[in-house]
PDB file of N, CA and C in Angstrom:
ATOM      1  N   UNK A   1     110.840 119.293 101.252  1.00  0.00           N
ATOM      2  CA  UNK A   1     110.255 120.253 100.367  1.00  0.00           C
ATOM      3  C   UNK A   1     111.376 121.032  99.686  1.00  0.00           C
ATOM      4  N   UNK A   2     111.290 121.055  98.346  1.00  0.00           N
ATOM      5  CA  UNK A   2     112.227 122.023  97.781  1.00  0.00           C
ATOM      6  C   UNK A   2     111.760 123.624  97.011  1.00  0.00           C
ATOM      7  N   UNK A   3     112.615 124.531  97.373  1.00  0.00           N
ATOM      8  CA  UNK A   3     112.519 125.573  97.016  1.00  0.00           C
ATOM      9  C   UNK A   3     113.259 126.298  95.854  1.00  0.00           C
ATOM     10  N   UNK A   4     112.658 126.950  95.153  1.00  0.00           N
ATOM     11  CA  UNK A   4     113.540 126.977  93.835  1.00  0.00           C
ATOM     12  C   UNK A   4     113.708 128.532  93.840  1.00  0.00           C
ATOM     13  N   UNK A   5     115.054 129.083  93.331  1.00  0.00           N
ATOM     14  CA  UNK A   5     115.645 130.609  92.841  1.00  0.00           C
ATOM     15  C   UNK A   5     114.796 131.123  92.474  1.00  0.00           C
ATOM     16  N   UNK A   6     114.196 132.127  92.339  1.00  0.00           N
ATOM     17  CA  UNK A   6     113.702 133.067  91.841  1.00  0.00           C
ATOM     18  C   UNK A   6     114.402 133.424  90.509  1.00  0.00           C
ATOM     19  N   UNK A   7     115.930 133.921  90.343  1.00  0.00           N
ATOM     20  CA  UNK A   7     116.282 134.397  89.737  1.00  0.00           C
ATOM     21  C   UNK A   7     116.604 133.239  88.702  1.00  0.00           C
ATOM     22  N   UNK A   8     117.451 132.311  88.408  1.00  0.00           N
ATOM     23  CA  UNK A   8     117.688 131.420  87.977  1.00  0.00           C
ATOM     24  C   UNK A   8     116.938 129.910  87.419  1.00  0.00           C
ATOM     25  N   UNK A   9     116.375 129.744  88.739  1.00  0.00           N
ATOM     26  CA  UNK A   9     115.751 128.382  89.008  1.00  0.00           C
ATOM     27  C   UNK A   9     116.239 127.409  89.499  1.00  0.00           C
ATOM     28  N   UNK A  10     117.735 127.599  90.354  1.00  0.00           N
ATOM     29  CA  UNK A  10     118.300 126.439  90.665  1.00  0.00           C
ATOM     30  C   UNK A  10     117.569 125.956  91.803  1.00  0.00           C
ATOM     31  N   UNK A  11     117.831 125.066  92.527  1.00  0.00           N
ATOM     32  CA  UNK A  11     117.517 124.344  93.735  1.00  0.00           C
ATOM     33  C   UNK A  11     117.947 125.386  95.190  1.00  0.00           C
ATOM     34  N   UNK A  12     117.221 125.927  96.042  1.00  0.00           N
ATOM     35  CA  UNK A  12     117.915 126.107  97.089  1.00  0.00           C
ATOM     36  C   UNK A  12     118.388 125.628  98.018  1.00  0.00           C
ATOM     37  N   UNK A  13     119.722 125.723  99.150  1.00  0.00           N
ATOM     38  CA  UNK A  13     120.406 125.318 100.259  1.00  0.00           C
ATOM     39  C   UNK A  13     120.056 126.027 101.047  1.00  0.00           C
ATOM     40  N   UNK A  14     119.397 125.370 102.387  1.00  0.00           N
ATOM     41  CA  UNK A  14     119.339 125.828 103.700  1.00  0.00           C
ATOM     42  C   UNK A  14     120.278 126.370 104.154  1.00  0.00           C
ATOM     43  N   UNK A  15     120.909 127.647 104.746  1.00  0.00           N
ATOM     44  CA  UNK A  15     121.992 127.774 105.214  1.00  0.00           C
ATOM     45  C   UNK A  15     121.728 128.642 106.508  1.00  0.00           C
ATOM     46  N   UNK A  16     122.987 127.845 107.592  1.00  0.00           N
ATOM     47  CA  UNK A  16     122.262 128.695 109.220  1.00  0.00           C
ATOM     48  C   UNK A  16     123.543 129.724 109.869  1.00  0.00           C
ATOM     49  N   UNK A  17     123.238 130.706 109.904  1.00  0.00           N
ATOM     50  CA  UNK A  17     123.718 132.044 110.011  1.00  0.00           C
ATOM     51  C   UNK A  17     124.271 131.857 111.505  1.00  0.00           C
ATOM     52  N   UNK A  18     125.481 132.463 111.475  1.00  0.00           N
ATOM     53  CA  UNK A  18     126.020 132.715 112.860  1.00  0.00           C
ATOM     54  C   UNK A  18     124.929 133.058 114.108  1.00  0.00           C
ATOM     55  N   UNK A  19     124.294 134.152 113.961  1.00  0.00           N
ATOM     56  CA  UNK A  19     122.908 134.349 115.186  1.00  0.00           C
ATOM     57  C   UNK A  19     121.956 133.112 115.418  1.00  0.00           C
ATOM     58  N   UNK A  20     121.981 132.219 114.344  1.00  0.00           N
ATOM     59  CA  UNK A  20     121.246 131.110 114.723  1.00  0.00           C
ATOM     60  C   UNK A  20     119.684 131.252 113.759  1.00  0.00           C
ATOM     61  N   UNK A  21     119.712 132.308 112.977  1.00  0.00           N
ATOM     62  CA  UNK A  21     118.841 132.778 112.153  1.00  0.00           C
ATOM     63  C   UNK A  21     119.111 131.887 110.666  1.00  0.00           C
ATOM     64  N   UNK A  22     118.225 131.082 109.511  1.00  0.00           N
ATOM     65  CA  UNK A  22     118.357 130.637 108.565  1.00  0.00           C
ATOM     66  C   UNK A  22     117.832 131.295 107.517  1.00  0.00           C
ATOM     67  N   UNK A  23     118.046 130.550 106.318  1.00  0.00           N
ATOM     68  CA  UNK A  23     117.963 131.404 105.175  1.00  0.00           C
ATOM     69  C   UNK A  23     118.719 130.248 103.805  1.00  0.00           C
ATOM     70  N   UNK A  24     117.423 130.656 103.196  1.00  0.00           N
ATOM     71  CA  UNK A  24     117.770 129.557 101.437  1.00  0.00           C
ATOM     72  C   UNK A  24     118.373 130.564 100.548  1.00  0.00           C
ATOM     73  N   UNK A  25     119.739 129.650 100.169  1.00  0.00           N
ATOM     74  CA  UNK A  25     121.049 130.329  99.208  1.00  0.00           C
ATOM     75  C   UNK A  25     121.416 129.876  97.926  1.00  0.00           C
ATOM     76  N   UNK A  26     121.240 130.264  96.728  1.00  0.00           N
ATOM     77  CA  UNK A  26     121.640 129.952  95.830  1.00  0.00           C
ATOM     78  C   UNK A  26     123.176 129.503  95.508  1.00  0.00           C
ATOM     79  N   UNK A  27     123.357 128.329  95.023  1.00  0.00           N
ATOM     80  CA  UNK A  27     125.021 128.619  94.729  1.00  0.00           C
ATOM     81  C   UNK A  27     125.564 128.542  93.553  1.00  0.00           C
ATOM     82  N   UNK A  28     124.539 129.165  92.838  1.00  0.00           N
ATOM     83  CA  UNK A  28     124.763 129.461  91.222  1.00  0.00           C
ATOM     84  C   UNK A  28     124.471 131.038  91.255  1.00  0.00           C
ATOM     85  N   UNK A  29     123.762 131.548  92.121  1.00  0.00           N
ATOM     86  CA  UNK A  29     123.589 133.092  91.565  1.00  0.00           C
ATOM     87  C   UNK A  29     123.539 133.566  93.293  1.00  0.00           C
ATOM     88  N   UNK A  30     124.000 135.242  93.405  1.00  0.00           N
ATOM     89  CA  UNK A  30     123.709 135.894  94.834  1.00  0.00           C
ATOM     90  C   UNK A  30     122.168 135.883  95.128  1.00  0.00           C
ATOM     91  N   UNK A  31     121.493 135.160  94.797  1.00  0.00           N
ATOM     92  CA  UNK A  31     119.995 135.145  95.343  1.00  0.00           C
ATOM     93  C   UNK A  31     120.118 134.779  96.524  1.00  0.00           C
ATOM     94  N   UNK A  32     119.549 135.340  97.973  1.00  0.00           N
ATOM     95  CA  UNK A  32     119.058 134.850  99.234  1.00  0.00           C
ATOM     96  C   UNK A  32     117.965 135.118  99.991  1.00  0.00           C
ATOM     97  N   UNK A  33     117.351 134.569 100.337  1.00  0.00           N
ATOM     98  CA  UNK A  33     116.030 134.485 100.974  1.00  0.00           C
ATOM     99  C   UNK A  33     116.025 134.286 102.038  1.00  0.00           C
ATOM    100  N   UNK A  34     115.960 135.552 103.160  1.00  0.00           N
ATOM    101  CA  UNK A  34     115.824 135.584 104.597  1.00  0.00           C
ATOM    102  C   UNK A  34     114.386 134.811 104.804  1.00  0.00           C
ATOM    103  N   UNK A  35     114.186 133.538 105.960  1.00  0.00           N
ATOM    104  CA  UNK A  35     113.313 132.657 106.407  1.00  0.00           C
ATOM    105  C   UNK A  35     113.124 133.499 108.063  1.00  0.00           C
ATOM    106  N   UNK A  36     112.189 134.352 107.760  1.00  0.00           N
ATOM    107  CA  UNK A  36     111.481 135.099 109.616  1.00  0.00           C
ATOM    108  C   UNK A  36     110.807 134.539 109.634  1.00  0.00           C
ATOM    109  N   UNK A  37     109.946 133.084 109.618  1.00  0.00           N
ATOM    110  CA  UNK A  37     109.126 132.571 110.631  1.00  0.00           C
ATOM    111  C   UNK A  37     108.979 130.662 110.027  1.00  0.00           C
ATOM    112  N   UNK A  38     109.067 130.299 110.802  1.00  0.00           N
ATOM    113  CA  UNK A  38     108.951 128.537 110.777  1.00  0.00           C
ATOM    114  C   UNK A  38     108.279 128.386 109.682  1.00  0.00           C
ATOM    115  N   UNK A  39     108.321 127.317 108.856  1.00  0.00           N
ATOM    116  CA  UNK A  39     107.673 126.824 107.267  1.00  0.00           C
ATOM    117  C   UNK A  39     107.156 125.839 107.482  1.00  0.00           C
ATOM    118  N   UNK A  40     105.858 125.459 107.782  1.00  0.00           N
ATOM    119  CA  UNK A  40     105.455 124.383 108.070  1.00  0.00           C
ATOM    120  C   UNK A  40     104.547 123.637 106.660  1.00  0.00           C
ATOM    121  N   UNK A  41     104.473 122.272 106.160  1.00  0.00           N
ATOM    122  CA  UNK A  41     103.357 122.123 105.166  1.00  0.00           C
ATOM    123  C   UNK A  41     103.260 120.932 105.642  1.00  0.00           C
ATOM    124  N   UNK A  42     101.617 120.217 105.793  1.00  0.00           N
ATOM    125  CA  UNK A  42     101.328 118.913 105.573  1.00  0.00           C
ATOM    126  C   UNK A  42     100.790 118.481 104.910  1.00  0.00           C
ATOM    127  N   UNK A  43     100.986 117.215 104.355  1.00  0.00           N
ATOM    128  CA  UNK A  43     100.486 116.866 103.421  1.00  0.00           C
ATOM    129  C   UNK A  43     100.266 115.348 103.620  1.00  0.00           C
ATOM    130  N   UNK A  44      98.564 115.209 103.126  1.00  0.00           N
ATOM    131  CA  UNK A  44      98.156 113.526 103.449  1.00  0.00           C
ATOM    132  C   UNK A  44      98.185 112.956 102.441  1.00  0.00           C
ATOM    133  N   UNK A  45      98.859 111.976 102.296  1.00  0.00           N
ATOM    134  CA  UNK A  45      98.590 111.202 100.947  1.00  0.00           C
ATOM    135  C   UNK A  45      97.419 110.285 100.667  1.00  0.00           C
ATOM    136  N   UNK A  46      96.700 110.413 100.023  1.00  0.00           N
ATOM    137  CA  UNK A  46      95.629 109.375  99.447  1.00  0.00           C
ATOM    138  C   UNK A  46      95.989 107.846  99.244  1.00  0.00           C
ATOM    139  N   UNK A  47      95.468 106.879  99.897  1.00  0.00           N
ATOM    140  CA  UNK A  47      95.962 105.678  99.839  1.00  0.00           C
ATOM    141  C   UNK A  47      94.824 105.009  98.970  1.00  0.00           C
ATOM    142  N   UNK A  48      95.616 103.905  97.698  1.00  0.00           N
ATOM    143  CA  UNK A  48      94.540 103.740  96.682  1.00  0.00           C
ATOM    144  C   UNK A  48      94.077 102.308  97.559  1.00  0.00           C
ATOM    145  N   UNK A  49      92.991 102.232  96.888  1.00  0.00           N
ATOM    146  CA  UNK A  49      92.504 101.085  97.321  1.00  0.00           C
ATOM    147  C   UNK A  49      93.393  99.727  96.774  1.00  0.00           C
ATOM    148  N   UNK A  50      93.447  98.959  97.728  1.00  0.00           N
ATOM    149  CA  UNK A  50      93.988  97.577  97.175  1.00  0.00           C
ATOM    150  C   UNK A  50      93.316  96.554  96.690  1.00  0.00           C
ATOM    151  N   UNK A  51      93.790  95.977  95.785  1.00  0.00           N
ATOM    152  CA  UNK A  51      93.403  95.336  95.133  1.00  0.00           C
ATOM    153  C   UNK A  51      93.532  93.484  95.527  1.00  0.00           C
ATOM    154  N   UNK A  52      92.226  92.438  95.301  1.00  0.00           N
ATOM    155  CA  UNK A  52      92.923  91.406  95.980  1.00  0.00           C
ATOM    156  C   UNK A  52      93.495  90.584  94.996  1.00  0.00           C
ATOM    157  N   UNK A  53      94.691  90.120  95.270  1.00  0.00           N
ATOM    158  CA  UNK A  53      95.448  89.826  93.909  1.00  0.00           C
ATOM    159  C   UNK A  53      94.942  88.259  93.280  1.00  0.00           C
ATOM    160  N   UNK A  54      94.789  87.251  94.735  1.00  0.00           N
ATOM    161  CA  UNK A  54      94.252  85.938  94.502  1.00  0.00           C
ATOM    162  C   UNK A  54      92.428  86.081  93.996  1.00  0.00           C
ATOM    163  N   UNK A  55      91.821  87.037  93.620  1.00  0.00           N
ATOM    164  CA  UNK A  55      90.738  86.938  93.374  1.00  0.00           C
ATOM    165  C   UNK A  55      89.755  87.135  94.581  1.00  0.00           C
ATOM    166  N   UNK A  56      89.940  87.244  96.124  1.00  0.00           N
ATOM    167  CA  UNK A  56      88.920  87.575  97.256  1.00  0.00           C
ATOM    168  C   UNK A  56      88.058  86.252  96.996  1.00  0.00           C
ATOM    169  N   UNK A  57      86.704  86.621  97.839  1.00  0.00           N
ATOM    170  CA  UNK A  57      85.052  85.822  97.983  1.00  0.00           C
ATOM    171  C   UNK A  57      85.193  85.025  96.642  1.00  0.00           C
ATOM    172  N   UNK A  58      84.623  85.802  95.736  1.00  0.00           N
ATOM    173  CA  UNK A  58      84.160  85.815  94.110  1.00  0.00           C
ATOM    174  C   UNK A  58      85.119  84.858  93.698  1.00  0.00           C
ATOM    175  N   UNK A  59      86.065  84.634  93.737  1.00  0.00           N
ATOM    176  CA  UNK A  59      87.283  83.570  93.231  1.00  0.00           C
ATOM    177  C   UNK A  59      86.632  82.115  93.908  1.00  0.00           C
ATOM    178  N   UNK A  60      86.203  81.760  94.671  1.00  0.00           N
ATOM    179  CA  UNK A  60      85.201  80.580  94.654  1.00  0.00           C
ATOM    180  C   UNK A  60      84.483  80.424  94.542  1.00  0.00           C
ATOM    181  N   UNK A  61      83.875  80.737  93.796  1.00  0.00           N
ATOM    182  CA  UNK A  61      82.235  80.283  93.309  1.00  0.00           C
ATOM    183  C   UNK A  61      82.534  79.482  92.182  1.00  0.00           C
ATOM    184  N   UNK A  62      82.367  78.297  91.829  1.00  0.00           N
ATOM    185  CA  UNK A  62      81.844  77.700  91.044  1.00  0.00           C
ATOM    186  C   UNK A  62      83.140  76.805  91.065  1.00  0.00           C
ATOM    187  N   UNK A  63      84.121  76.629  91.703  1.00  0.00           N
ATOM    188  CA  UNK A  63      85.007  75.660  92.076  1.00  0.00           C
ATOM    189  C   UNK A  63      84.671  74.280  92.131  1.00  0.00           C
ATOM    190  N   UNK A  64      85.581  73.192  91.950  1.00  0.00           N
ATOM    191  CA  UNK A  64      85.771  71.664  91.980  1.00  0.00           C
ATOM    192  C   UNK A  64      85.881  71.415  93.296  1.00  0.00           C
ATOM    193  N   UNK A  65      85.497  69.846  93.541  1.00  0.00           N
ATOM    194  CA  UNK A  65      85.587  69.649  94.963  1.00  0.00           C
ATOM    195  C   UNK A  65      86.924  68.733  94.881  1.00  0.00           C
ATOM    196  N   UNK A  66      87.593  68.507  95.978  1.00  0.00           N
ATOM    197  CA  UNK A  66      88.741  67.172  95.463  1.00  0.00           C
ATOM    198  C   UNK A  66      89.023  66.511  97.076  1.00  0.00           C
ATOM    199  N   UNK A  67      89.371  65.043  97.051  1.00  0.00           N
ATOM    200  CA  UNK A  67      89.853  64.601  98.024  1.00  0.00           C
ATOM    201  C   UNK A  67      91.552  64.921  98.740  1.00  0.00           C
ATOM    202  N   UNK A  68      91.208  66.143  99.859  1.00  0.00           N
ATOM    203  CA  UNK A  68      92.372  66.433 100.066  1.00  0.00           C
ATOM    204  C   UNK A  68      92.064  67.091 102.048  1.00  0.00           C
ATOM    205  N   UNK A  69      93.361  66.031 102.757  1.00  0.00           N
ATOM    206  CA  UNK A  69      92.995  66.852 104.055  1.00  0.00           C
ATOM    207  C   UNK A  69      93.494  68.147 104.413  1.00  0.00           C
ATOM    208  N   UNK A  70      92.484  68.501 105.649  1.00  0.00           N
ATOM    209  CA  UNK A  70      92.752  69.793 105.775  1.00  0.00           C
ATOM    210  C   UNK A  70      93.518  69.996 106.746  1.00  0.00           C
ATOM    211  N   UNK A  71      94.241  70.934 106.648  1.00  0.00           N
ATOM    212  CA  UNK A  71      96.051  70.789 108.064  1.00  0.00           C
ATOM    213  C   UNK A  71      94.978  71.418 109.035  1.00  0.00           C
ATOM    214  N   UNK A  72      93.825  72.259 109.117  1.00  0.00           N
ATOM    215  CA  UNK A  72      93.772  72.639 109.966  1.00  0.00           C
ATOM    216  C   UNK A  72      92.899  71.745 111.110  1.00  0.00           C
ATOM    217  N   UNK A  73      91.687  71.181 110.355  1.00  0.00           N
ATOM    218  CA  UNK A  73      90.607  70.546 111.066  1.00  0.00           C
ATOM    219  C   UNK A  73      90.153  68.685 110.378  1.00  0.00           C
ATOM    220  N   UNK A  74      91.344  68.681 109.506  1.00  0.00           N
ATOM    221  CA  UNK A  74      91.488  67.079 109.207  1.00  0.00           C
ATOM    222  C   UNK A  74      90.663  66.294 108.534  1.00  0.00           C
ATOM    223  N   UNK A  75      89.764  67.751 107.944  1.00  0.00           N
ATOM    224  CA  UNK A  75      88.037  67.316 106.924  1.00  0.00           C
ATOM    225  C   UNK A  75      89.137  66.534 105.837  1.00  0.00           C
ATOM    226  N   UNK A  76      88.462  65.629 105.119  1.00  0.00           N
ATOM    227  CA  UNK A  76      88.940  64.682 103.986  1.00  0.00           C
ATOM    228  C   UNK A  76      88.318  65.630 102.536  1.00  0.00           C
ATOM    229  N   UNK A  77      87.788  66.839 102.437  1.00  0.00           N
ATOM    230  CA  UNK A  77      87.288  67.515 101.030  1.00  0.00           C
ATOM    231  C   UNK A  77      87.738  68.776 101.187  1.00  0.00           C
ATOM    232  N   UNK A  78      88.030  69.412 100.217  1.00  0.00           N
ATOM    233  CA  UNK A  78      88.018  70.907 100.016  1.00  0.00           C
ATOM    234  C   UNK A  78      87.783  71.180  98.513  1.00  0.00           C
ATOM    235  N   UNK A  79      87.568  72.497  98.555  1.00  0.00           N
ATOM    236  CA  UNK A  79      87.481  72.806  96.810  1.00  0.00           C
ATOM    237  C   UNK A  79      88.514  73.435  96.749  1.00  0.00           C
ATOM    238  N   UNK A  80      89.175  73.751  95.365  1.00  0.00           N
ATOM    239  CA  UNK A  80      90.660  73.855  94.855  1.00  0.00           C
ATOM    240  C   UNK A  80      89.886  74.534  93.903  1.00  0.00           C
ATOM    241  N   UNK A  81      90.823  75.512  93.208  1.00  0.00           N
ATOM    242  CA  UNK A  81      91.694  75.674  91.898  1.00  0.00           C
ATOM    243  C   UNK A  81      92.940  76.257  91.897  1.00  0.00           C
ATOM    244  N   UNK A  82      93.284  76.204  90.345  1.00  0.00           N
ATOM    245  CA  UNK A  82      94.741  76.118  89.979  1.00  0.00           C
ATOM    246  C   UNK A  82      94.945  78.099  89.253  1.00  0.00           C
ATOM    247  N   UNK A  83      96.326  78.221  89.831  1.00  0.00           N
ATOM    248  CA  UNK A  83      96.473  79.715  89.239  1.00  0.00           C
ATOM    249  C   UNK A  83      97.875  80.003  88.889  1.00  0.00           C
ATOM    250  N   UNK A  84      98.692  80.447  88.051  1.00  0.00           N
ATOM    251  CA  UNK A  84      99.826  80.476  87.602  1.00  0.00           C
ATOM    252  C   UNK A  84     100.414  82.329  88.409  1.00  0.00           C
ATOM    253  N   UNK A  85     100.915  81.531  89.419  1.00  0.00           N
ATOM    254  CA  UNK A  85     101.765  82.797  90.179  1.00  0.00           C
ATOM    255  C   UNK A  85     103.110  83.212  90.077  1.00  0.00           C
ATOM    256  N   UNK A  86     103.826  81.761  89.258  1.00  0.00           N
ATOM    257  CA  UNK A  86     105.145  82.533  89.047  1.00  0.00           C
ATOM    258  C   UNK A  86     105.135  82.329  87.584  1.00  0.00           C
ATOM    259  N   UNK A  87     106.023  82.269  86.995  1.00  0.00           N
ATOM    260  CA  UNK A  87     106.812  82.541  85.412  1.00  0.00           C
ATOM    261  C   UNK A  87     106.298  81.480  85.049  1.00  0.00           C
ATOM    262  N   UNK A  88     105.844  81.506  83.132  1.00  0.00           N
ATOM    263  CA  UNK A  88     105.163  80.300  82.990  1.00  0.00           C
ATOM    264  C   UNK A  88     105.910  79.029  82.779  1.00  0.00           C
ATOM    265  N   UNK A  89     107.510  78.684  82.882  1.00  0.00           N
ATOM    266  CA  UNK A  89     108.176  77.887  82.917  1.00  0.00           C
ATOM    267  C   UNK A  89     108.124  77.434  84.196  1.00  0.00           C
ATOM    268  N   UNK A  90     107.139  77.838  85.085  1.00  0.00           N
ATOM    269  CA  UNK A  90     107.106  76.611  86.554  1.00  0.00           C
ATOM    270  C   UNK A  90     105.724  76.390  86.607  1.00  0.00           C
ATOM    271  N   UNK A  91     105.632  75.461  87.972  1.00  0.00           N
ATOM    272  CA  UNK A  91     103.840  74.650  87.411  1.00  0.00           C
ATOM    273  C   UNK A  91     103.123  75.460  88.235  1.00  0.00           C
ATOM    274  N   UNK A  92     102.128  75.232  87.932  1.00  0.00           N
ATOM    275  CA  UNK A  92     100.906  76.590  88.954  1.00  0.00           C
ATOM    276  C   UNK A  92     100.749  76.130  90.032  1.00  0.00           C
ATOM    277  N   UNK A  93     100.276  76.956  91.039  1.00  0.00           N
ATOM    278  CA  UNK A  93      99.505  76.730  92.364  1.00  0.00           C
ATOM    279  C   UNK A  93      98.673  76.439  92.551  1.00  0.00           C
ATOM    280  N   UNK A  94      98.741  75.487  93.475  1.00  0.00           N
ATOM    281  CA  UNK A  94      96.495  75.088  93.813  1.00  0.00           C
ATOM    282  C   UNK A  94      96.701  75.658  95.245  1.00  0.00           C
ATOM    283  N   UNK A  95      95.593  76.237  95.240  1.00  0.00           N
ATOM    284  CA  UNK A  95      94.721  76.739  96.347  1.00  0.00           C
ATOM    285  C   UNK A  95      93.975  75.662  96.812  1.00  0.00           C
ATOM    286  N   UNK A  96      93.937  75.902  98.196  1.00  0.00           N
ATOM    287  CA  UNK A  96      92.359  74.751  98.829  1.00  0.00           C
ATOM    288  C   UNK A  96      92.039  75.586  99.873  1.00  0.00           C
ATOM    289  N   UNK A  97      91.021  75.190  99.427  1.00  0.00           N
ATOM    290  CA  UNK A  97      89.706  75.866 100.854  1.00  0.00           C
ATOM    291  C   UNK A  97      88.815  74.910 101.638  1.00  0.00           C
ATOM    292  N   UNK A  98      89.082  74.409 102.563  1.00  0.00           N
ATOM    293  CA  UNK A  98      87.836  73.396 103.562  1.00  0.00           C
ATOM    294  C   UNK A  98      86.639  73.771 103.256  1.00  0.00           C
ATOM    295  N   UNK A  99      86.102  72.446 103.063  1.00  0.00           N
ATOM    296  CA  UNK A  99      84.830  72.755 102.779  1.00  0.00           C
ATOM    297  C   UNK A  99      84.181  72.667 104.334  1.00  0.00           C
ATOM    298  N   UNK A 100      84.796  72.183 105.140  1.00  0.00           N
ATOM    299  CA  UNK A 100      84.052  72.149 106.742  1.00  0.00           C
ATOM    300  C   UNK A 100      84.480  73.455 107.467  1.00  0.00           C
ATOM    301  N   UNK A 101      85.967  73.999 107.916  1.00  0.00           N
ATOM    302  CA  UNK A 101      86.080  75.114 108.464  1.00  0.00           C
ATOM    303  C   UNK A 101      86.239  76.435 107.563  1.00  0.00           C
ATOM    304  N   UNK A 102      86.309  76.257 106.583  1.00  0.00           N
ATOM    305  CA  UNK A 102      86.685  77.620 105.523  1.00  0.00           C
ATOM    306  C   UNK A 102      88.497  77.895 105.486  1.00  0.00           C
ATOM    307  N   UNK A 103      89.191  76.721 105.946  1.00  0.00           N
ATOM    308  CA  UNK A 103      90.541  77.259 106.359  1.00  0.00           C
ATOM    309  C   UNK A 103      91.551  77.349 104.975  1.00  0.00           C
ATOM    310  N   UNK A 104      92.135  78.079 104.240  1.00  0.00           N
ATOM    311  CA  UNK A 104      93.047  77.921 103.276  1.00  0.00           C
ATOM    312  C   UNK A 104      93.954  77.717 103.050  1.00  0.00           C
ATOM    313  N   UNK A 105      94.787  77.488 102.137  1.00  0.00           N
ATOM    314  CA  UNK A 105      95.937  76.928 102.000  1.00  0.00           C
ATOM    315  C   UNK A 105      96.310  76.592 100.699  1.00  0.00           C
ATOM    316  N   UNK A 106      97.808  76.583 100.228  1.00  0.00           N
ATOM    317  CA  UNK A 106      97.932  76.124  98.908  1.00  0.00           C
ATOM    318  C   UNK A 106      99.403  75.628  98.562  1.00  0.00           C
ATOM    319  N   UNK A 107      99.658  74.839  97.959  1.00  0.00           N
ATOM    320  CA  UNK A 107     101.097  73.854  97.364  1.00  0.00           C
ATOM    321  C   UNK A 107     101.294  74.157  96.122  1.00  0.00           C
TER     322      UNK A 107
END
């Protein structure tokens, strides 16, 4: 947390006093600010919702079927499509999804 001069506006420095007592010091102007009791603040940050980047559920519906096995359960079908994840000078990704266990995967 930063604290700003009163007089000036610069930034203040924590500074800890021989007795063991602290206090915020300007080092642009004699401004000082005796600190008599602990400064506590919390603060929660709001976390935004995420977003699913491959499309979630809704991204298969209405998909192609294709002959392809599955690493996980060795079905001979899944449905696929194709999505451009890196720079368009490289070739896109296919996704597959089993059509027997739901398992995914993509090359």
């Amino acid at each position: 947390m930063l604290y700003f001069c009163a007089t000036c506006g610069n930034s203040l420095v924590l500074e800890s006093l021989l007795d063991g007592k602290l206090r915020f010091t300007c080092l642009t102007c004699p401004y000082v600010h005796n600190i008599e009791h602990p400064i506590q603040k919390k603060t929660y940050l709001n976390m935004k919702e995420i977003d699913d980047v491959i499309g979630g559920d809704d991204a298969w519906e209405n998909v192609d079927k294709t002959i392809e096995t599955c690493p996980n359960c060795s079905h001979n079908e899944a449905y696929f499509r194709m999505m451009q994840t890196r720079s368009a000078d490289e070739p896109m990704t296919t996704f597959y999804k089993c059509i027997s266990c739901s398992h995914n995967w993509r090359e």
